[in-house]
PDB file of N, CA and C in Angstrom:
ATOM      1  N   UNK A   1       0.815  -1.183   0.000  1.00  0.00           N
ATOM      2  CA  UNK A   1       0.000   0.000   0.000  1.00  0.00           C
ATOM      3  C   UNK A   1       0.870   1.264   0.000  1.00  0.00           C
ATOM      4  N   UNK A   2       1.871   1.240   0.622  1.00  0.00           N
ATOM      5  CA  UNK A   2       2.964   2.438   0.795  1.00  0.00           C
ATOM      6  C   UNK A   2       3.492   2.911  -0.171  1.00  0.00           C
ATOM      7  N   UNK A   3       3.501   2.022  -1.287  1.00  0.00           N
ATOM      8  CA  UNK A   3       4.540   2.012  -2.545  1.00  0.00           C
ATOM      9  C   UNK A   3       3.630   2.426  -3.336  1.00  0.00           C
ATOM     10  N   UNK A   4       2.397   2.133  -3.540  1.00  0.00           N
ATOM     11  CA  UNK A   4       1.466   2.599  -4.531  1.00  0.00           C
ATOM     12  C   UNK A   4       1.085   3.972  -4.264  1.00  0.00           C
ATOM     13  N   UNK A   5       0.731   4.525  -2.663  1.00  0.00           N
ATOM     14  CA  UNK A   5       0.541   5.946  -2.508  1.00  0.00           C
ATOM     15  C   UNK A   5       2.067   6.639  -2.741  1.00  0.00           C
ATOM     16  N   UNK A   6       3.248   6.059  -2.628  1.00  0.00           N
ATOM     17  CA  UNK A   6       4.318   7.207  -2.930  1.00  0.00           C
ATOM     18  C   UNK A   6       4.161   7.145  -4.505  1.00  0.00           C
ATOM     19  N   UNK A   7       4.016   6.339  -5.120  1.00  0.00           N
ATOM     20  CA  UNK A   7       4.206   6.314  -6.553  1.00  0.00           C
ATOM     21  C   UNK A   7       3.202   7.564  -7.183  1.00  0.00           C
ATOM     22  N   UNK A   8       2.004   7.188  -6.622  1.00  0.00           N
ATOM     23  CA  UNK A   8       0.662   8.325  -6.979  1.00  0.00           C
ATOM     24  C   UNK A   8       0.970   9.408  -6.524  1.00  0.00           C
ATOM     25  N   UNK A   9       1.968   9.997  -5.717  1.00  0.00           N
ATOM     26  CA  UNK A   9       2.228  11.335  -5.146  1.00  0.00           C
ATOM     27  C   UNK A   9       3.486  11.716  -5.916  1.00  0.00           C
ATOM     28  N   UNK A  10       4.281  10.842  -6.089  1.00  0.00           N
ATOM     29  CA  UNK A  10       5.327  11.030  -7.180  1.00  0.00           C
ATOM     30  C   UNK A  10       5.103  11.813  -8.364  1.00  0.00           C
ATOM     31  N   UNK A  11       3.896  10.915  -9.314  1.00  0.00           N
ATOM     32  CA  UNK A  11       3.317  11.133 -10.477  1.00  0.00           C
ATOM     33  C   UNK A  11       3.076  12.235 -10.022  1.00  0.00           C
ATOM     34  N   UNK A  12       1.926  12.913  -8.879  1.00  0.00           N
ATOM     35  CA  UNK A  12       1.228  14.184  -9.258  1.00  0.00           C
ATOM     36  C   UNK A  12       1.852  14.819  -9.349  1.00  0.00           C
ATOM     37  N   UNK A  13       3.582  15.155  -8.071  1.00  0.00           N
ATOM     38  CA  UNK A  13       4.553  16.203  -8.265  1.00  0.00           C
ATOM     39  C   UNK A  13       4.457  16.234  -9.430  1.00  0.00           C
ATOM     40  N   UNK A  14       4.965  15.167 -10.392  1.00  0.00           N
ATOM     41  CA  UNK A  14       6.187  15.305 -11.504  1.00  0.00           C
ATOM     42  C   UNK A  14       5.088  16.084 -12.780  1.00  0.00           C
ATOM     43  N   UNK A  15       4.206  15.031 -12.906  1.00  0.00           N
ATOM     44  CA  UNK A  15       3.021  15.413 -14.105  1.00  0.00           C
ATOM     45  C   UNK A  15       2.632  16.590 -14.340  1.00  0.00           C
ATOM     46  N   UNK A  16       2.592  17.512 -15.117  1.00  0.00           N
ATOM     47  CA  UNK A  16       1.695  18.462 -15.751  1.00  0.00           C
ATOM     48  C   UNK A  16       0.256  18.491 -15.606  1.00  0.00           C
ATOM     49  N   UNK A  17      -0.478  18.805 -14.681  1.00  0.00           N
ATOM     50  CA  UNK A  17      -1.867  19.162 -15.225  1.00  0.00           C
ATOM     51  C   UNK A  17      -2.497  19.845 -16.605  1.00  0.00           C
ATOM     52  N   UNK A  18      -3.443  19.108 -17.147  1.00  0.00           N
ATOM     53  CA  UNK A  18      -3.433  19.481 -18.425  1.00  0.00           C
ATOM     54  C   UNK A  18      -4.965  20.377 -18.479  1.00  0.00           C
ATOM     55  N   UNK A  19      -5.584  20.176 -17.365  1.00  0.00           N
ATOM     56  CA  UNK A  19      -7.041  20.887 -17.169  1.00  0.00           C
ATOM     57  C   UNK A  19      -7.030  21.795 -16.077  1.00  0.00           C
ATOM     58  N   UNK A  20      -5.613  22.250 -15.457  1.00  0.00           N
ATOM     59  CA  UNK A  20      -5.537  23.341 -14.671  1.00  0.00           C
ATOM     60  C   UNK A  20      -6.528  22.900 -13.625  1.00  0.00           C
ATOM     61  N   UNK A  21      -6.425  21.960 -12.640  1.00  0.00           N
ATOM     62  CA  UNK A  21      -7.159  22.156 -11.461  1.00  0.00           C
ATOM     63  C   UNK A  21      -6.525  21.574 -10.198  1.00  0.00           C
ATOM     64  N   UNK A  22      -5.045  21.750 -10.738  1.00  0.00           N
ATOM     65  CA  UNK A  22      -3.940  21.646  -9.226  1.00  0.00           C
ATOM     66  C   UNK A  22      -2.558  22.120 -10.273  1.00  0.00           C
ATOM     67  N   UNK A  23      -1.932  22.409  -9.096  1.00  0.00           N
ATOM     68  CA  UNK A  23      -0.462  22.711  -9.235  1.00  0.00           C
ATOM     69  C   UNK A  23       0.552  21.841  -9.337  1.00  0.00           C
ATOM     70  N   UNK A  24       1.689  22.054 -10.310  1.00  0.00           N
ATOM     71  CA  UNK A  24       2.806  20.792  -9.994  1.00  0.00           C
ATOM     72  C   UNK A  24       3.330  21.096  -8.715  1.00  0.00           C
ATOM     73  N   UNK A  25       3.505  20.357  -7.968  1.00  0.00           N
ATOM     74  CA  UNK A  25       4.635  20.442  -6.714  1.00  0.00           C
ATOM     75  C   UNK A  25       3.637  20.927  -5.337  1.00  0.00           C
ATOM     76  N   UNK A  26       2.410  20.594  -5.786  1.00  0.00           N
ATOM     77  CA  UNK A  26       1.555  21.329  -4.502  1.00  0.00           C
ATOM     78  C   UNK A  26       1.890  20.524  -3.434  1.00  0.00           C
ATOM     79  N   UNK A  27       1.835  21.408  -2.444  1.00  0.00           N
ATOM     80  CA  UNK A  27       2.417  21.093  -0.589  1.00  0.00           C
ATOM     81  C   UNK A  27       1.433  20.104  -0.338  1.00  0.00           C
ATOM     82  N   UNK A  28       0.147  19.856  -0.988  1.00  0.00           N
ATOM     83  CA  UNK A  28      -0.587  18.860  -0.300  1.00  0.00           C
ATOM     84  C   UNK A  28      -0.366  17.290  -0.833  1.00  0.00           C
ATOM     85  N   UNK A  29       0.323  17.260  -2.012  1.00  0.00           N
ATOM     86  CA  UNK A  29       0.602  16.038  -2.348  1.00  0.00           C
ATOM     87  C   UNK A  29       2.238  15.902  -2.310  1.00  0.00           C
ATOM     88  N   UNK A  30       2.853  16.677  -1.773  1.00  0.00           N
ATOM     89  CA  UNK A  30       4.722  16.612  -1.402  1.00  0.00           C
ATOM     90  C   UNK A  30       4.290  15.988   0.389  1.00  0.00           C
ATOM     91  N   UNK A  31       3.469  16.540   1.257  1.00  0.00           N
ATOM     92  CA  UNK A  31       3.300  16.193   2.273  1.00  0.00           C
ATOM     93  C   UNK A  31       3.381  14.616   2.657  1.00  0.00           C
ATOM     94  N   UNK A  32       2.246  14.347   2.027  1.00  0.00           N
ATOM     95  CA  UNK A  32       2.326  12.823   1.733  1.00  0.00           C
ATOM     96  C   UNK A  32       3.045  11.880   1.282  1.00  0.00           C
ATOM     97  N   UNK A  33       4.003  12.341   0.342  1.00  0.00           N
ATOM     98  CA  UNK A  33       4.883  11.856  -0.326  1.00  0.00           C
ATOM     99  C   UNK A  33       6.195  11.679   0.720  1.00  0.00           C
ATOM    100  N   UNK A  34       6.626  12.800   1.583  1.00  0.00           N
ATOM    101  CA  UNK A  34       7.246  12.381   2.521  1.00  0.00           C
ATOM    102  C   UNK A  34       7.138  11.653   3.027  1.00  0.00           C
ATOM    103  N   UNK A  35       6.383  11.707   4.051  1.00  0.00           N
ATOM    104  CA  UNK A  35       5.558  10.573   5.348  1.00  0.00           C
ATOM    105  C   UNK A  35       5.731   9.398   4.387  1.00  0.00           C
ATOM    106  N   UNK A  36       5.195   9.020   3.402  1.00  0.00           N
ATOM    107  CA  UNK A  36       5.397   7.711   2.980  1.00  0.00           C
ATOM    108  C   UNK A  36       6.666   7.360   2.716  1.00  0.00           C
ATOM    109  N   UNK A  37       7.526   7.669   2.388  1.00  0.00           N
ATOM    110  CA  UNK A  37       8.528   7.461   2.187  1.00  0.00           C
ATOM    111  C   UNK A  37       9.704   7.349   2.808  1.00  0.00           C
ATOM    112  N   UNK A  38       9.453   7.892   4.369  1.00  0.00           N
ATOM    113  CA  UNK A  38      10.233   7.622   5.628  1.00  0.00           C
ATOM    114  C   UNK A  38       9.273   6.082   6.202  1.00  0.00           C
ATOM    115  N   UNK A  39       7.955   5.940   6.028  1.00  0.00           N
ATOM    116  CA  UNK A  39       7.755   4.935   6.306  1.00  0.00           C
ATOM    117  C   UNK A  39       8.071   3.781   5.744  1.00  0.00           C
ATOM    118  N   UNK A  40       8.688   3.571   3.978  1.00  0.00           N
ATOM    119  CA  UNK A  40       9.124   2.739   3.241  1.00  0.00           C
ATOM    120  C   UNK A  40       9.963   2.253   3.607  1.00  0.00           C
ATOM    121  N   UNK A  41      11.693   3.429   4.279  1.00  0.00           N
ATOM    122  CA  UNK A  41      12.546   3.162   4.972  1.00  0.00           C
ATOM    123  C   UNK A  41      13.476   4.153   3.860  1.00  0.00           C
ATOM    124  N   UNK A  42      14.688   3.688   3.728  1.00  0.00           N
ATOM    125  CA  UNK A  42      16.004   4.611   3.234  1.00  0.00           C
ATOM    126  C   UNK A  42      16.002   4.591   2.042  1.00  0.00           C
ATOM    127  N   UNK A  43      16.060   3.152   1.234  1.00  0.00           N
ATOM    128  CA  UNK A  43      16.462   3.629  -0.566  1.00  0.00           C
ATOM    129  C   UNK A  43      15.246   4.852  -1.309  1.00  0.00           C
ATOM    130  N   UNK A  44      14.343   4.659  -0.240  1.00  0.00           N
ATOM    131  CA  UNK A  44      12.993   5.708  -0.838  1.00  0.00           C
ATOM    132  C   UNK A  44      13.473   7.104  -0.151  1.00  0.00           C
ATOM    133  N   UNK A  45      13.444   7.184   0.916  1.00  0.00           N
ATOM    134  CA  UNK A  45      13.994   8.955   1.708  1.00  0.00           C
ATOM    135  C   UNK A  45      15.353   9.037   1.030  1.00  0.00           C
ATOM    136  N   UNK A  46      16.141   8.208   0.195  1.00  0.00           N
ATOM    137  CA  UNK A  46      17.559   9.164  -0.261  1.00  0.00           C
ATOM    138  C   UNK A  46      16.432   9.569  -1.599  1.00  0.00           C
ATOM    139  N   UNK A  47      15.388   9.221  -2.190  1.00  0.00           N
ATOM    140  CA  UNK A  47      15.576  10.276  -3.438  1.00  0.00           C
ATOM    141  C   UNK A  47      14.728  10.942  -3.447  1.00  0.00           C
ATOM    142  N   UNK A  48      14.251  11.731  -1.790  1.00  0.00           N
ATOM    143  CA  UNK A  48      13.391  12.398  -1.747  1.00  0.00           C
ATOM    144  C   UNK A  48      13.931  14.172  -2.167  1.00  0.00           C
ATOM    145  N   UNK A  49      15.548  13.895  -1.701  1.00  0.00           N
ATOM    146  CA  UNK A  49      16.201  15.384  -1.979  1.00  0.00           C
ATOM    147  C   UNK A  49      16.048  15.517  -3.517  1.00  0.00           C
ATOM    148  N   UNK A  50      17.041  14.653  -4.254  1.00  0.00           N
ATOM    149  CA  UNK A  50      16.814  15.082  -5.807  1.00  0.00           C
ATOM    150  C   UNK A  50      15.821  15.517  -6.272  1.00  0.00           C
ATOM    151  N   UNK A  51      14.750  14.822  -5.548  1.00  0.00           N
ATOM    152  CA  UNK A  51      13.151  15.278  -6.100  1.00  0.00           C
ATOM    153  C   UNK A  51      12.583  16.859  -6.144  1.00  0.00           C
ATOM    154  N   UNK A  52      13.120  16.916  -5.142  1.00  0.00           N
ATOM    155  CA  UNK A  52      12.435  18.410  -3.964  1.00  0.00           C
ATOM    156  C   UNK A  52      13.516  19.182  -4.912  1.00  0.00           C
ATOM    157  N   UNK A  53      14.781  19.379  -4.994  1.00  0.00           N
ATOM    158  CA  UNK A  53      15.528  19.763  -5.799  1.00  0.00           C
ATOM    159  C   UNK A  53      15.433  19.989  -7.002  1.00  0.00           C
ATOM    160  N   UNK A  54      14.574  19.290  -7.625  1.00  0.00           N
ATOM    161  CA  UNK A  54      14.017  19.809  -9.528  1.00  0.00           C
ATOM    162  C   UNK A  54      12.954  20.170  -8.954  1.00  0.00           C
ATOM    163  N   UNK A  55      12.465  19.911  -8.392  1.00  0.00           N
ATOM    164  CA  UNK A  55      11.207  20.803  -8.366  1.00  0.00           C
ATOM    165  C   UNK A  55      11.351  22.118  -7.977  1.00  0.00           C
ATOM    166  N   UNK A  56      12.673  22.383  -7.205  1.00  0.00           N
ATOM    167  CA  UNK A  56      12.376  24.281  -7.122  1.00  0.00           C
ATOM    168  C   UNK A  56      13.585  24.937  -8.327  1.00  0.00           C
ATOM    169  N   UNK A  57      13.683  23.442  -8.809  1.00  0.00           N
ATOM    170  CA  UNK A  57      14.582  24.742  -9.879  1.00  0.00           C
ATOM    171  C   UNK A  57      13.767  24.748 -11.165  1.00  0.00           C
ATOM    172  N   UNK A  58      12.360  23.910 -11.278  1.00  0.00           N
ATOM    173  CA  UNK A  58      11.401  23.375 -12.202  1.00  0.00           C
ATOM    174  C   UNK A  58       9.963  24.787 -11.865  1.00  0.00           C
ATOM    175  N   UNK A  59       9.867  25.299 -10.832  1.00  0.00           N
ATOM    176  CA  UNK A  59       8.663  25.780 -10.516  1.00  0.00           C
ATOM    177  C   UNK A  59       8.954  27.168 -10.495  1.00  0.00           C
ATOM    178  N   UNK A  60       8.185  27.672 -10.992  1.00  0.00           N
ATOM    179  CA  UNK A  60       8.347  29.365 -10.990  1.00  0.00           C
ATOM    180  C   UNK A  60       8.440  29.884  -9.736  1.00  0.00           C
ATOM    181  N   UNK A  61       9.507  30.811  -9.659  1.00  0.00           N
ATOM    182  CA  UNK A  61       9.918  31.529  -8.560  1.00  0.00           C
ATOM    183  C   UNK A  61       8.956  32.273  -7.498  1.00  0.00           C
ATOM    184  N   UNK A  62       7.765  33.015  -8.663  1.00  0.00           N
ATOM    185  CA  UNK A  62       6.734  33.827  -7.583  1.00  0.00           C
ATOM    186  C   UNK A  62       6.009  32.743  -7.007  1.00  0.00           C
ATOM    187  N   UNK A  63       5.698  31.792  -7.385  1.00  0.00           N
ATOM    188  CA  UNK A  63       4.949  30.787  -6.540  1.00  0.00           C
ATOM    189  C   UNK A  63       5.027  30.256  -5.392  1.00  0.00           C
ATOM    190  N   UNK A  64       4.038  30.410  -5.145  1.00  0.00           N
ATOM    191  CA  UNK A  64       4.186  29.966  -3.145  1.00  0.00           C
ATOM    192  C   UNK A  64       4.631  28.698  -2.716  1.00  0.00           C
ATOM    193  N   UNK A  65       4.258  28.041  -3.895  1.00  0.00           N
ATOM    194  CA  UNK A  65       4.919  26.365  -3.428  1.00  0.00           C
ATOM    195  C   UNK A  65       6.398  26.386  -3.462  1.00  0.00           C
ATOM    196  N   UNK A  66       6.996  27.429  -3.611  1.00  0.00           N
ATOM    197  CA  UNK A  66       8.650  27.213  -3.527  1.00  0.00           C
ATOM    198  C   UNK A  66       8.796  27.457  -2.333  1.00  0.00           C
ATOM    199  N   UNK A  67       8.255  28.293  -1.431  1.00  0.00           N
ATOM    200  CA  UNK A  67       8.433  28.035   0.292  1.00  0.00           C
ATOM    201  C   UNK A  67       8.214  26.690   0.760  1.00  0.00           C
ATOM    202  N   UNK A  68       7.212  26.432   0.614  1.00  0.00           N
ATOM    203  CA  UNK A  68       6.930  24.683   0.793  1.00  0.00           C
ATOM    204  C   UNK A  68       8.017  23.680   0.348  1.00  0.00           C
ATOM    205  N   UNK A  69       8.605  23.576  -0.472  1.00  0.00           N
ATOM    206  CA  UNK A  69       9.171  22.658  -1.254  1.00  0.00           C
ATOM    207  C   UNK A  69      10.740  22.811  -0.518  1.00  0.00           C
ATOM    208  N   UNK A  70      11.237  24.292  -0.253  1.00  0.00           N
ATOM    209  CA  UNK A  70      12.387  24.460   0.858  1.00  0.00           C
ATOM    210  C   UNK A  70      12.097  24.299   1.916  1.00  0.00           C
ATOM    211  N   UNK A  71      11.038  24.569   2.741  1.00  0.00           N
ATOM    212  CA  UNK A  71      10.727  23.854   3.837  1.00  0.00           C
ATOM    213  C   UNK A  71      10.360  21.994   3.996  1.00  0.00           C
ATOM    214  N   UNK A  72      10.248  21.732   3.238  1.00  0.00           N
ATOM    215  CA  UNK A  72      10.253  20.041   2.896  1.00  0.00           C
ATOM    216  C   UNK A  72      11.648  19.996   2.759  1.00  0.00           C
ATOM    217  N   UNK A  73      12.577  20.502   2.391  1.00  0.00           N
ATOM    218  CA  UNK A  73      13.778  20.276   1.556  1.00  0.00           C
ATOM    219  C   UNK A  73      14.685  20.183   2.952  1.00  0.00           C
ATOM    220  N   UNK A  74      14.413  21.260   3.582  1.00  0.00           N
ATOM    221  CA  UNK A  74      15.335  21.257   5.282  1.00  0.00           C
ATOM    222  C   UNK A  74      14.348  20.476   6.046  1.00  0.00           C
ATOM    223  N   UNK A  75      13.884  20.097   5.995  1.00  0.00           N
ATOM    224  CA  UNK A  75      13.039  19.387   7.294  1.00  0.00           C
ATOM    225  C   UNK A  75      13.227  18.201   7.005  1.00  0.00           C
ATOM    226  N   UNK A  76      13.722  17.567   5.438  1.00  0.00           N
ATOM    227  CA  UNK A  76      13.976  16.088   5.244  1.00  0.00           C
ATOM    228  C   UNK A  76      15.683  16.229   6.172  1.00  0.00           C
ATOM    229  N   UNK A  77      16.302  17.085   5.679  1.00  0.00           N
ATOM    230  CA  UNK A  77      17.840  17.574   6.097  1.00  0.00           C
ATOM    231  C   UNK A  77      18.444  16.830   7.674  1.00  0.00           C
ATOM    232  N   UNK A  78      17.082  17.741   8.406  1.00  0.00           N
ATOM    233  CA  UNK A  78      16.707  17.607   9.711  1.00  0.00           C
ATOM    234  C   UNK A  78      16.565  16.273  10.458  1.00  0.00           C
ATOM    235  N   UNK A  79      16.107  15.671   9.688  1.00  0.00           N
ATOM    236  CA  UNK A  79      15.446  14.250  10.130  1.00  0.00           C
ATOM    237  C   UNK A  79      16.538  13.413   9.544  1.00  0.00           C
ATOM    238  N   UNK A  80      17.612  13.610   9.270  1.00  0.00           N
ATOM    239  CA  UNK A  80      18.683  12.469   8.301  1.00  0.00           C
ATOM    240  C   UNK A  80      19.747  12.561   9.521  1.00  0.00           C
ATOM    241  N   UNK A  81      19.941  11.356   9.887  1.00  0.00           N
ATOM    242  CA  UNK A  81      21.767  11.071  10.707  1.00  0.00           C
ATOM    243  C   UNK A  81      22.714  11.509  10.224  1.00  0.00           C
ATOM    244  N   UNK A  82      22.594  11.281   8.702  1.00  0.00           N
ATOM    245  CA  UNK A  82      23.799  11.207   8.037  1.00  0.00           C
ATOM    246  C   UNK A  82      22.817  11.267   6.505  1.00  0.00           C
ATOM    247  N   UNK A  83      23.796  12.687   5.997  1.00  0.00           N
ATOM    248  CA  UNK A  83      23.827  12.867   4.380  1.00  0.00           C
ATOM    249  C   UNK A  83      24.628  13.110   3.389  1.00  0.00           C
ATOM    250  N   UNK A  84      24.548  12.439   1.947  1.00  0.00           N
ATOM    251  CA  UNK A  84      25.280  11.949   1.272  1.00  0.00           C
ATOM    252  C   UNK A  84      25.792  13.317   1.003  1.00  0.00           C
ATOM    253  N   UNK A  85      27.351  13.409   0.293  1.00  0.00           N
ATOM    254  CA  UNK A  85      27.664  14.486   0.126  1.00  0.00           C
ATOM    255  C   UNK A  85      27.798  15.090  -1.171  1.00  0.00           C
ATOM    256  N   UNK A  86      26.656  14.392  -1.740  1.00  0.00           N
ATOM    257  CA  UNK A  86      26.205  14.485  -3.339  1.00  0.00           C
ATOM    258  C   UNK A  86      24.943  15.607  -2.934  1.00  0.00           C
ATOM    259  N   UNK A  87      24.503  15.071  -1.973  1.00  0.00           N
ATOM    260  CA  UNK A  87      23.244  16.191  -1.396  1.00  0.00           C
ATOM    261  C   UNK A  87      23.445  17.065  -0.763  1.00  0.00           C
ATOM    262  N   UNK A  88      24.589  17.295  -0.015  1.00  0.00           N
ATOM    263  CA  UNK A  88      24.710  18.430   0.305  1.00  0.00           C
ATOM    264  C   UNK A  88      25.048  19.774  -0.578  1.00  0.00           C
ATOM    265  N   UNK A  89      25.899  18.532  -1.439  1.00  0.00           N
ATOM    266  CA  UNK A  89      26.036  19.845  -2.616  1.00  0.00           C
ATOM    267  C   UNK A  89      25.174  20.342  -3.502  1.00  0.00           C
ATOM    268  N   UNK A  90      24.318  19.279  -3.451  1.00  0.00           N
ATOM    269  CA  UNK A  90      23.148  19.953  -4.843  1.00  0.00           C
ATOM    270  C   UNK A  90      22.690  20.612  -3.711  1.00  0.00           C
ATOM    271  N   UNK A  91      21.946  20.829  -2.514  1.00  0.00           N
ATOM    272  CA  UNK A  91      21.807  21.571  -1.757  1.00  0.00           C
ATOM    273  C   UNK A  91      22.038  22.809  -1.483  1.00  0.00           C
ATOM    274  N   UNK A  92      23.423  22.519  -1.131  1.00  0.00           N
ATOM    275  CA  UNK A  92      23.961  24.150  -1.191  1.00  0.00           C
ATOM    276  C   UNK A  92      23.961  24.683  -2.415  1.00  0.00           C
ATOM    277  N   UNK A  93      23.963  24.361  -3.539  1.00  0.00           N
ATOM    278  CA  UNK A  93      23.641  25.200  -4.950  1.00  0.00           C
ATOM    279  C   UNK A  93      22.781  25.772  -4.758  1.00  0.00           C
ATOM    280  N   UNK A  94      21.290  24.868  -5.038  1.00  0.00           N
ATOM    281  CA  UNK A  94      20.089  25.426  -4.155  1.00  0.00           C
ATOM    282  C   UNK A  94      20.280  26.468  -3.502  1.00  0.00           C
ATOM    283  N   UNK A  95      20.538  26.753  -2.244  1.00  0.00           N
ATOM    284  CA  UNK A  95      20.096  27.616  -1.402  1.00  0.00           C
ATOM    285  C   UNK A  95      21.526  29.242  -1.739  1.00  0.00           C
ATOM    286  N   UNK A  96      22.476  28.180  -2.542  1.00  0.00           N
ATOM    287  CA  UNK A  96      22.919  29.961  -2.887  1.00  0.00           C
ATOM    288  C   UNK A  96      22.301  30.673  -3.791  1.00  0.00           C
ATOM    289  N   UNK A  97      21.724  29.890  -5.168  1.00  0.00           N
ATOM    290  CA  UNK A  97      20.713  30.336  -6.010  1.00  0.00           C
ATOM    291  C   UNK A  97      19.235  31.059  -5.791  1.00  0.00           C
ATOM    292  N   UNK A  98      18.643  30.866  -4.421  1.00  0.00           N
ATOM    293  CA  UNK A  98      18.046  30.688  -4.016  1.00  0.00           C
ATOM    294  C   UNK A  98      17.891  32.230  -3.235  1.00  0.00           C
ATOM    295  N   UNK A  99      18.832  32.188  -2.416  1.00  0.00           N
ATOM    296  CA  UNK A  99      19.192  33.755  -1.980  1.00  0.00           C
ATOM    297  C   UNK A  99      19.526  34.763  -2.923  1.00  0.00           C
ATOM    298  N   UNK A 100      20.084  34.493  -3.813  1.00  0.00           N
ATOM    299  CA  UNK A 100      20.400  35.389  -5.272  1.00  0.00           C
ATOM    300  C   UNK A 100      19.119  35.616  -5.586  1.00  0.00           C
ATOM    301  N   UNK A 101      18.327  34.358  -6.087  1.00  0.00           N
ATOM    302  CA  UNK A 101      17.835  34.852  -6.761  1.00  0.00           C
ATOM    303  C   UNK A 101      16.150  35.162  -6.239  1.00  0.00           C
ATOM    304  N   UNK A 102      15.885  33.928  -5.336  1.00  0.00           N
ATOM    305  CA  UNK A 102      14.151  33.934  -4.756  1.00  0.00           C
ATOM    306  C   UNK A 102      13.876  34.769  -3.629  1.00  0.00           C
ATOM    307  N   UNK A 103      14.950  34.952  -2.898  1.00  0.00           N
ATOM    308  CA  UNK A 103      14.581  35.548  -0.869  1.00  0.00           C
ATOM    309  C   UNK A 103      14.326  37.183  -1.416  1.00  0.00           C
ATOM    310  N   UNK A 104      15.295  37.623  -2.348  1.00  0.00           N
ATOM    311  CA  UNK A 104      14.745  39.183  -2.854  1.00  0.00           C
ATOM    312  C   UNK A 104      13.695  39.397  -3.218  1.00  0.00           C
ATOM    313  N   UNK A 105      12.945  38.571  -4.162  1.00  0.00           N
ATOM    314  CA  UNK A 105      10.898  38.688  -4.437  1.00  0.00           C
ATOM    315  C   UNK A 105      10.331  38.586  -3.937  1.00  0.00           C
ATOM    316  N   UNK A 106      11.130  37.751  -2.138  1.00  0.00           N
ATOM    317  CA  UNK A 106       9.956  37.328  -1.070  1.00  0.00           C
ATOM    318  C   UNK A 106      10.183  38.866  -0.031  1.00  0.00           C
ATOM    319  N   UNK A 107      11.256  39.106  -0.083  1.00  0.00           N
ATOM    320  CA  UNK A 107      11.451  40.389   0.731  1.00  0.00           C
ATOM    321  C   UNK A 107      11.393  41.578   0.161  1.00  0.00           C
ATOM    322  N   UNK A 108      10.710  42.158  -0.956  1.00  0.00           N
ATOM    323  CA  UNK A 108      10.620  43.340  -1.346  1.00  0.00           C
ATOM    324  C   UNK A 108       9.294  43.558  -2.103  1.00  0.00           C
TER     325      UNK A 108
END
C-alpha cells in the first residue's frame, strides 16, 4: 500500500496538469509523499532530496509552493543522521541560487 501511494504522489509532483485544477509540486501532495517514504525506509527517503531539488529549480519563482518545497527540503535535512555528500552539494547550490535569486521577491 505504501509504494502505490508514494508512486501516486510522485506522479502528481512530476506530471503536468493538463485541465488546470492543481499545481505541480503542490504542498498537499509533497506532504504525503514524505511521510510515505520515511515509512518505506532509506532507498525511498535518499531520493526524496533530488526530487524536492528539480522541483524548485522546475517551478516558478513567484509561486508559493517554492516556500513549501524548501521547507520540505530542510526538514527532510533535519530528520537524516547522516547525508550523502552528493546532497549536500546539490543543496547548497540550491540555497545559494536561491538567496540570489528567490529571498529578494519574497522580501521586497
Amino acid at each position: 500500500m505504501y509504494l502505490a501511494h508514494a508512486f501516486s504522489c510522485a506522479a502528481l509532483l512530476r506530471v503536468p496538469d493538463h485541465v488546470e485544477n492543481r499545481t505541480l509540486f503542490d504542498n498537499q501532495t509533497l506532504a504525503p509523499l514524505i511521510e510515505t517514504c520515511f515509512a518505506l525506509g532509506l532507498p525511498f527517503v535518499d531520493r526524496l532530496p533530488p526530487l524536492i531539488t528539480w522541483g524548485l529549480e522546475n517551478i516558478e519563482a513567484w509561486d508559493a509552493d517554492v516556500l513549501y518545497l524548501a521547507l520540505a527540503l530542510w526538514i527532510f535535512l533535519a530528520r537524516q543522521r547522516t547525508i550523502d555528500d552528493a546532497v549536500v552539494a546539490e543543496v547548497g547550490d540550491w540555497a545559494i541560487r536561491a538567496n540570489e535569486e528567490l529571498l529578494p521577491r519574497y522580501l521586497y
